[in-house]
Protein backbone atom coordinates (compact mmCIF):
# COMPACT_ATOMS: atom_id res chain seq x y z
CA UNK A 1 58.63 -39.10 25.75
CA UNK A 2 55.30 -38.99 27.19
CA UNK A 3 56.19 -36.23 29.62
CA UNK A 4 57.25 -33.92 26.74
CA UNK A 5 55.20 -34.48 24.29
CA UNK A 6 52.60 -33.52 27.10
CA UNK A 7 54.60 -29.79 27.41
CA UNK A 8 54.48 -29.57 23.39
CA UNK A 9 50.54 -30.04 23.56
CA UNK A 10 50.01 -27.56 26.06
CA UNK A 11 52.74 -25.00 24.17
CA UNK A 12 50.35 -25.44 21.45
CA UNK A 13 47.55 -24.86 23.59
CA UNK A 14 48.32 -21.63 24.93
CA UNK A 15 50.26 -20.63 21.97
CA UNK A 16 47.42 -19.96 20.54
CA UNK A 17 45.92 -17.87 23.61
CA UNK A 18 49.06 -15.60 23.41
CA UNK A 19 48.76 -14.94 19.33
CA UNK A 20 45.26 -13.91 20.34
CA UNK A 21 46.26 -11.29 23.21
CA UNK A 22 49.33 -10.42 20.46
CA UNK A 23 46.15 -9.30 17.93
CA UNK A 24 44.65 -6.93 20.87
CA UNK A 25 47.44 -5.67 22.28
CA UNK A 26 50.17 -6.65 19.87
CA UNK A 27 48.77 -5.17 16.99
CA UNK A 28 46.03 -2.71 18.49
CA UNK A 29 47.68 -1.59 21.11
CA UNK A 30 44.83 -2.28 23.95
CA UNK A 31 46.56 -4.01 27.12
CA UNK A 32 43.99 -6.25 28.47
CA UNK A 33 45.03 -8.35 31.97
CA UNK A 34 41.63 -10.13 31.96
CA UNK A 35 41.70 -13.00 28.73
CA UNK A 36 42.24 -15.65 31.24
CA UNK A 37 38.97 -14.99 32.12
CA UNK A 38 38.04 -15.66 28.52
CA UNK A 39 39.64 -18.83 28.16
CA UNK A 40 38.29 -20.27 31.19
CA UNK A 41 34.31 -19.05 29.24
CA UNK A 42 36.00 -21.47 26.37
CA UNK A 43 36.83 -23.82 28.39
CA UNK A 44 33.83 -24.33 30.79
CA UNK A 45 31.38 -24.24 27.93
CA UNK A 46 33.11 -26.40 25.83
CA UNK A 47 33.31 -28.79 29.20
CA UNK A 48 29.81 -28.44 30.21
CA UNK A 49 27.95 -28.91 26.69
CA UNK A 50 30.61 -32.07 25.97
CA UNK A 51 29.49 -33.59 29.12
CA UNK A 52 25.72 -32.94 29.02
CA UNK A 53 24.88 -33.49 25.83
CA UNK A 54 27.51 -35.98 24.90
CA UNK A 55 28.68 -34.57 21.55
CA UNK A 56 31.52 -34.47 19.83
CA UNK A 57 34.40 -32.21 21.25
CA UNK A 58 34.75 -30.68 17.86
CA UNK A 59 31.00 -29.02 18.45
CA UNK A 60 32.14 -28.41 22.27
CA UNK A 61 35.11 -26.50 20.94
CA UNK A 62 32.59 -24.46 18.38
CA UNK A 63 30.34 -23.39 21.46
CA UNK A 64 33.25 -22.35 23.34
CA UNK A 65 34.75 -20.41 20.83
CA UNK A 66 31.38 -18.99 20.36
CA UNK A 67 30.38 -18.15 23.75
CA UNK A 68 34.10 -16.06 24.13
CA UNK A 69 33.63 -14.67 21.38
CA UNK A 70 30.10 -13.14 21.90
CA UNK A 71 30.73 -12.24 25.79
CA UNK A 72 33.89 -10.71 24.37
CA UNK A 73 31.94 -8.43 22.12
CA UNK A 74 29.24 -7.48 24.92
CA UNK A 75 31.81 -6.61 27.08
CA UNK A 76 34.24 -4.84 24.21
CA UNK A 77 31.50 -2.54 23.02
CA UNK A 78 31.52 -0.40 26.25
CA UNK A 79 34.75 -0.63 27.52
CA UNK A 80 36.61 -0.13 24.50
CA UNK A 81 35.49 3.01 24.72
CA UNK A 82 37.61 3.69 27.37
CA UNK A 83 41.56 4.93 27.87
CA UNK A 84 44.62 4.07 28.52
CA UNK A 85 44.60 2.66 32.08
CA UNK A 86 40.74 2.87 32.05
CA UNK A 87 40.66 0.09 29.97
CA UNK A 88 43.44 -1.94 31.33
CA UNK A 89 41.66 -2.11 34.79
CA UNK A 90 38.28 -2.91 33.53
CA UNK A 91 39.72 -6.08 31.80
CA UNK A 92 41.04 -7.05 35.27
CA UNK A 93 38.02 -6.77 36.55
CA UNK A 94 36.45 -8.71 33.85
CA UNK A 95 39.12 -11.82 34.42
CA UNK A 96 38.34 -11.59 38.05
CA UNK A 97 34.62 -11.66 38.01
CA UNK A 98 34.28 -14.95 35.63
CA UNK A 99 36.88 -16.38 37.66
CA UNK A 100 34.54 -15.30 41.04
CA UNK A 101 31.07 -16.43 38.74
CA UNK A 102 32.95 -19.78 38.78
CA UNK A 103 33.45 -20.31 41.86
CA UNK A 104 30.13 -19.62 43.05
CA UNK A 105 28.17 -22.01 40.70
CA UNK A 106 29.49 -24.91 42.66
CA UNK A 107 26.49 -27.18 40.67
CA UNK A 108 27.11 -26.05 37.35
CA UNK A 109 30.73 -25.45 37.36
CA UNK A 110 31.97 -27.71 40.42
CA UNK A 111 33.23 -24.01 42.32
CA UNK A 112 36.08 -23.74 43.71
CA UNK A 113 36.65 -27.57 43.85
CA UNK A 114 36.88 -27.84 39.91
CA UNK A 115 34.75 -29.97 37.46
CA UNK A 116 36.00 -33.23 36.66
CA UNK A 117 35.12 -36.14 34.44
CA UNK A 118 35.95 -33.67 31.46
CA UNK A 119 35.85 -35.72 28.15
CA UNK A 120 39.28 -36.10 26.62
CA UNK A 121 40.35 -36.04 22.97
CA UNK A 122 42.73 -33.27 22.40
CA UNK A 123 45.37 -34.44 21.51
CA UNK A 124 49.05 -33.15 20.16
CA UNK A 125 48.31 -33.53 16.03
CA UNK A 126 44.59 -31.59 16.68
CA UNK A 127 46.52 -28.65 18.72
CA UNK A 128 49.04 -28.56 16.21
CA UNK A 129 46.53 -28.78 13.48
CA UNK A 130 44.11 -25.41 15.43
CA UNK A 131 47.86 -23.83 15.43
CA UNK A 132 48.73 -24.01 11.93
CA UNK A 133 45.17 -22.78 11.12
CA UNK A 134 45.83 -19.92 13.45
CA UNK A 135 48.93 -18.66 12.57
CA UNK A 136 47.74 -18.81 8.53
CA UNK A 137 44.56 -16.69 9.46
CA UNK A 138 46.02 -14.42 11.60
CA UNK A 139 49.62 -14.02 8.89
CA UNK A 140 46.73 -13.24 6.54
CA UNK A 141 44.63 -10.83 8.34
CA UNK A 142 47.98 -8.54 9.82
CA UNK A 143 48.68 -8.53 5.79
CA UNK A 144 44.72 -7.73 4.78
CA UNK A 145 43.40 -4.26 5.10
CA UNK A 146 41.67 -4.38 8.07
CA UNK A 147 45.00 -6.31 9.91
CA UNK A 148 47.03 -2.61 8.91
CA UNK A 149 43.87 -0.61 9.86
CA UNK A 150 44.42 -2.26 13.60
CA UNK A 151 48.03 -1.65 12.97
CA UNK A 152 47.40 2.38 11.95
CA UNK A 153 44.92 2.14 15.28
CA UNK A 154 48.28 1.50 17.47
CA UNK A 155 50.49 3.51 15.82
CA UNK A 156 48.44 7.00 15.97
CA UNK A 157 44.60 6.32 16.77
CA UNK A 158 43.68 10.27 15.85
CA UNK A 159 45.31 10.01 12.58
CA UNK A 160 43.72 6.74 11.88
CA UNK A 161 40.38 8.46 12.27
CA UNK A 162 41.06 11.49 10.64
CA UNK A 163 41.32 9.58 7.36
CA UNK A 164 38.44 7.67 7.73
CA UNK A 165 38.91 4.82 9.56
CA UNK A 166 36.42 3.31 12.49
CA UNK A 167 38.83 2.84 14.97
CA UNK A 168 35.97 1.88 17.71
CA UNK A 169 35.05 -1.01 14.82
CA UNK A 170 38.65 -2.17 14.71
CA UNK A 171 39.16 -2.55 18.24
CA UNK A 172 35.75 -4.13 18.41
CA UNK A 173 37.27 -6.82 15.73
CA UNK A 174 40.70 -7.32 17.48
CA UNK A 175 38.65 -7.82 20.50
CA UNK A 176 36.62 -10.73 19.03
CA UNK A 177 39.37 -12.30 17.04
CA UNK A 178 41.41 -12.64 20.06
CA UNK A 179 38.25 -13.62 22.60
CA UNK A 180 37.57 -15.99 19.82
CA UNK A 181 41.35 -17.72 19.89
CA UNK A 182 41.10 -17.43 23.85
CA UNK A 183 37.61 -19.49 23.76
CA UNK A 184 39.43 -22.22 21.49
CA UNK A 185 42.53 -22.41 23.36
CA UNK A 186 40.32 -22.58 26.99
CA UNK A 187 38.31 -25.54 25.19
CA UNK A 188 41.34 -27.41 24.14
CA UNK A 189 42.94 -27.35 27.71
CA UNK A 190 39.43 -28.64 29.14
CA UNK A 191 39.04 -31.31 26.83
CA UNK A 192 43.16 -32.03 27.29
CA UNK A 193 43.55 -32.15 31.12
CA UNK A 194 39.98 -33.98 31.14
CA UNK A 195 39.97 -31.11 34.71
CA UNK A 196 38.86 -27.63 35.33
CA UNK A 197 39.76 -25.49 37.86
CA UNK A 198 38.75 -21.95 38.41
CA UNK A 199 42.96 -20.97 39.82
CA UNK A 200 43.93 -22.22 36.15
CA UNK A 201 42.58 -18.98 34.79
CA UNK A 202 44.15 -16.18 37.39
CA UNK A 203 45.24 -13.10 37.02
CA UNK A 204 48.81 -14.44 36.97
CA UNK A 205 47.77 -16.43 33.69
CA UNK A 206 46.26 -13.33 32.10
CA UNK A 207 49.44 -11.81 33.35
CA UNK A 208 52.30 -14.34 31.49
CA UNK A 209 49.78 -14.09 27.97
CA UNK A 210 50.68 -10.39 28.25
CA UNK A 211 54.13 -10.66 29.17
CA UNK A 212 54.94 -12.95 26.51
CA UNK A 213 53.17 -11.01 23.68
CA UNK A 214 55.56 -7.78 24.82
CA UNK A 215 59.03 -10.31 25.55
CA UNK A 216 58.45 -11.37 21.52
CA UNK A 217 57.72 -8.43 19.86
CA UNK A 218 54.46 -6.00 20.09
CA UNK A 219 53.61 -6.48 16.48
CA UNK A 220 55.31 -9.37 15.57
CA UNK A 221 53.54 -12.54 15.24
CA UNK A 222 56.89 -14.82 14.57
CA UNK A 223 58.13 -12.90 18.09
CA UNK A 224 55.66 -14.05 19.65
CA UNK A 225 55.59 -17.38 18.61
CA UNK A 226 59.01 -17.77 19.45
CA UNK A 227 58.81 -16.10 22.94
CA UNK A 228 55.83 -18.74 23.75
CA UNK A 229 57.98 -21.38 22.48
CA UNK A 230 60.63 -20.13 25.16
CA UNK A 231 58.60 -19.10 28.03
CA UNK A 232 55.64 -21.49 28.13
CA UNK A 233 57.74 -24.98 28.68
CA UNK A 234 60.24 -22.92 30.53
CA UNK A 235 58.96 -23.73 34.29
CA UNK A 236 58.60 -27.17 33.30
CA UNK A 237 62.24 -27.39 32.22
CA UNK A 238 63.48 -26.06 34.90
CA UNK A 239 61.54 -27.99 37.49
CA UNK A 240 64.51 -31.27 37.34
CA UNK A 241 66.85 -31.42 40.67
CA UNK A 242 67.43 -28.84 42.71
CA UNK A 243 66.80 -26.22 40.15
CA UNK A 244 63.26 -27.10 40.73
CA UNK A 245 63.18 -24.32 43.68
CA UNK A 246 64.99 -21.59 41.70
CA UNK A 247 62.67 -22.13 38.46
CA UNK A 248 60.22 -19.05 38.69
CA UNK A 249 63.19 -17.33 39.48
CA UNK A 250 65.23 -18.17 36.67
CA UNK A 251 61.50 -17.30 34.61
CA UNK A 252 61.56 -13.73 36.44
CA UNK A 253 65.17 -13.31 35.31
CA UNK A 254 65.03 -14.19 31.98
CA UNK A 255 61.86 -11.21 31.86
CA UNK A 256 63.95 -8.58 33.14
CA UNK A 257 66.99 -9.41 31.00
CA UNK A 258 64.86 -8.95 28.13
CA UNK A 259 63.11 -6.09 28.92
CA UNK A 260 66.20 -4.20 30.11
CA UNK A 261 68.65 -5.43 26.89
CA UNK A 262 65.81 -5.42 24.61
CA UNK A 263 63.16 -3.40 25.11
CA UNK A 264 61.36 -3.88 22.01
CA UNK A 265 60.81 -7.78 22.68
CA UNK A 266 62.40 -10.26 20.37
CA UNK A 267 61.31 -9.44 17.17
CA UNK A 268 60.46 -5.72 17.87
CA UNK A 269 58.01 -5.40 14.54
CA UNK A 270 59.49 -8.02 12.13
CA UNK A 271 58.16 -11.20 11.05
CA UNK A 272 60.48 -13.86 9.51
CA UNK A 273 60.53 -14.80 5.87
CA UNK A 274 61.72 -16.55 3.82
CA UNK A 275 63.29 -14.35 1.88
CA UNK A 276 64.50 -12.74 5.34
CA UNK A 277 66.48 -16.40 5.73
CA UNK A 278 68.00 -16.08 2.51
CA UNK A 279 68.96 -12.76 2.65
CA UNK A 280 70.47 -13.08 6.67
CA UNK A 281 72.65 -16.04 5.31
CA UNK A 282 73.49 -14.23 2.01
CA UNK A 283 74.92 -11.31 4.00
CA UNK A 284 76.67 -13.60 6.36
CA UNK A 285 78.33 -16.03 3.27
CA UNK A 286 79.66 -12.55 2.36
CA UNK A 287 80.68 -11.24 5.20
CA UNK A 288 82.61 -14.59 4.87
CA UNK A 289 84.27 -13.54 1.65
CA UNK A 290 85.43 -10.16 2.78
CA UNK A 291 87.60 -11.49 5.54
């Protein structure tokens, strides 16, 4: 029971990582293969301000969020500015270099070997708790003004600025919002695993945020959240018997069947509802009644 309730805390946990890459490139349409690199900012500040100033995880959580979301800004304001590809290669250069800065502070950070002794206290009902919060500020902001002004950004970023619209100040703001959740969600896992390690923030972990923002649905925050409850506790599923050797396999698989069957992830654009429910199960009762 243990064991699992352990995978549902850290589905939480990165859940809300992933809904902040789904703002950026979900509903901005900037691909960025470097917020790894943010969460491990979160998560080392929250560590190293917990630990050396004994406080309360809440204000270690605070800083990290914080310090995310202000390096995410610094680093936003010039290379948002750039393109296409341009812009996907300076984030993974950004993800790479905190990971490097890491590693080479061996006496503030621990290097390569990791910092342990992290304070615990994040626990399953405060994850869950961060997640609800999430998922009502971010259901509110896609449905605010500025949330379809980052959605009119993706869709056609000339005609967004031919009627007025910053679109350099929108991606700034998607690009802090989502820093911001990264920061959090990095914070959490320190103060969770009570470890830090700079190869828990890789490319390959900037890499499956990405992947499972486009599996769910570019635009969809209820894809998403379903595709990271699918593909998060997925290698930990499969790791019982002898499946345990096919497991990143099976998670490769499962990618390509989805992007070849449905290329719009999940979801595509469309967010459940309740009145979505009722209407799905309304059509089916009278599909029911026809036959």
């Amino acid at each position: 029971m243990n064991y699992w309730l352990g995978v549902a805390t850290l589905t939480g946990i990165y859940m809300i990582a992933i809904l902040g890459v789904s703002v950026l490139t979900g509903f901005t349409g900037l691909f960025s293969m470097g917020h790894a690199g943010f969460m491990a900012i979160g998560a080392y500040t929250s560590a190293l301000v917990t630990k050396t100033f004994h406080v309360p995880i809440l204000v270690g959580l605070i800083c990290g969020m914080l310090a995310a979301l202000l390096i995410g800004l610094l680093i936003g304001y010039p290379t948002l500015r750039l393109k296409g590809d341009y812009f996907v290669i300076a984030t993974l250069g950004i993800g790479e270099v905190t990971k490097l800065i890491i590693e080479n502070l061996p006496d503030l950070t621990g290097g390569a070997r990791g910092m342990t002794d992290v304070p615990g206290g994040a626990t399953f009902p405060m994850v869950l708790c961060f997640l609800i919060v999430t998922v009502w500020l971010l259901h509110n902001f896609i449905r605010s003004k500025h949330g379809r002004n980052c959605i009119a950004v993706r869709e056609e970023e000339l005609a967004a600025a031919s009627i007025g619209t910053s679109v350099a100040s929108y991606k700034l703001l998607a690009m802090g919002i989502s820093c911001a959740l990264c920061g959090i969600s990095g914070a959490l896992l320190a103060h969770y695993m009570h470890y830090l390690s700079p190869t828990m923030f890789s490319m390959i972990k900037s890499d499956e945020l990405v992947m499972t923002v486009i599996l769910g649905g570019c635009g969809s925050l209820t894809g998403t959240i379903i595709a990271s409850m699918i593909l998060v506790p997925l290698p930990e599923i499969l790791r019982f018997g002898s499946v345990q050797e096919w497991r990143m396999v099976f998670y490769g698989l499962l990618v390509v069947l989805v992007i070849i069957f449905k290329p719009s992830g999940l979801m595509g654009t469309k967010e459940l509802s309740i009145s979505g429910i009722r209407s799905f199960f309304g059509h089916v009762k009278y599909k029911g009644k026809e036959r």
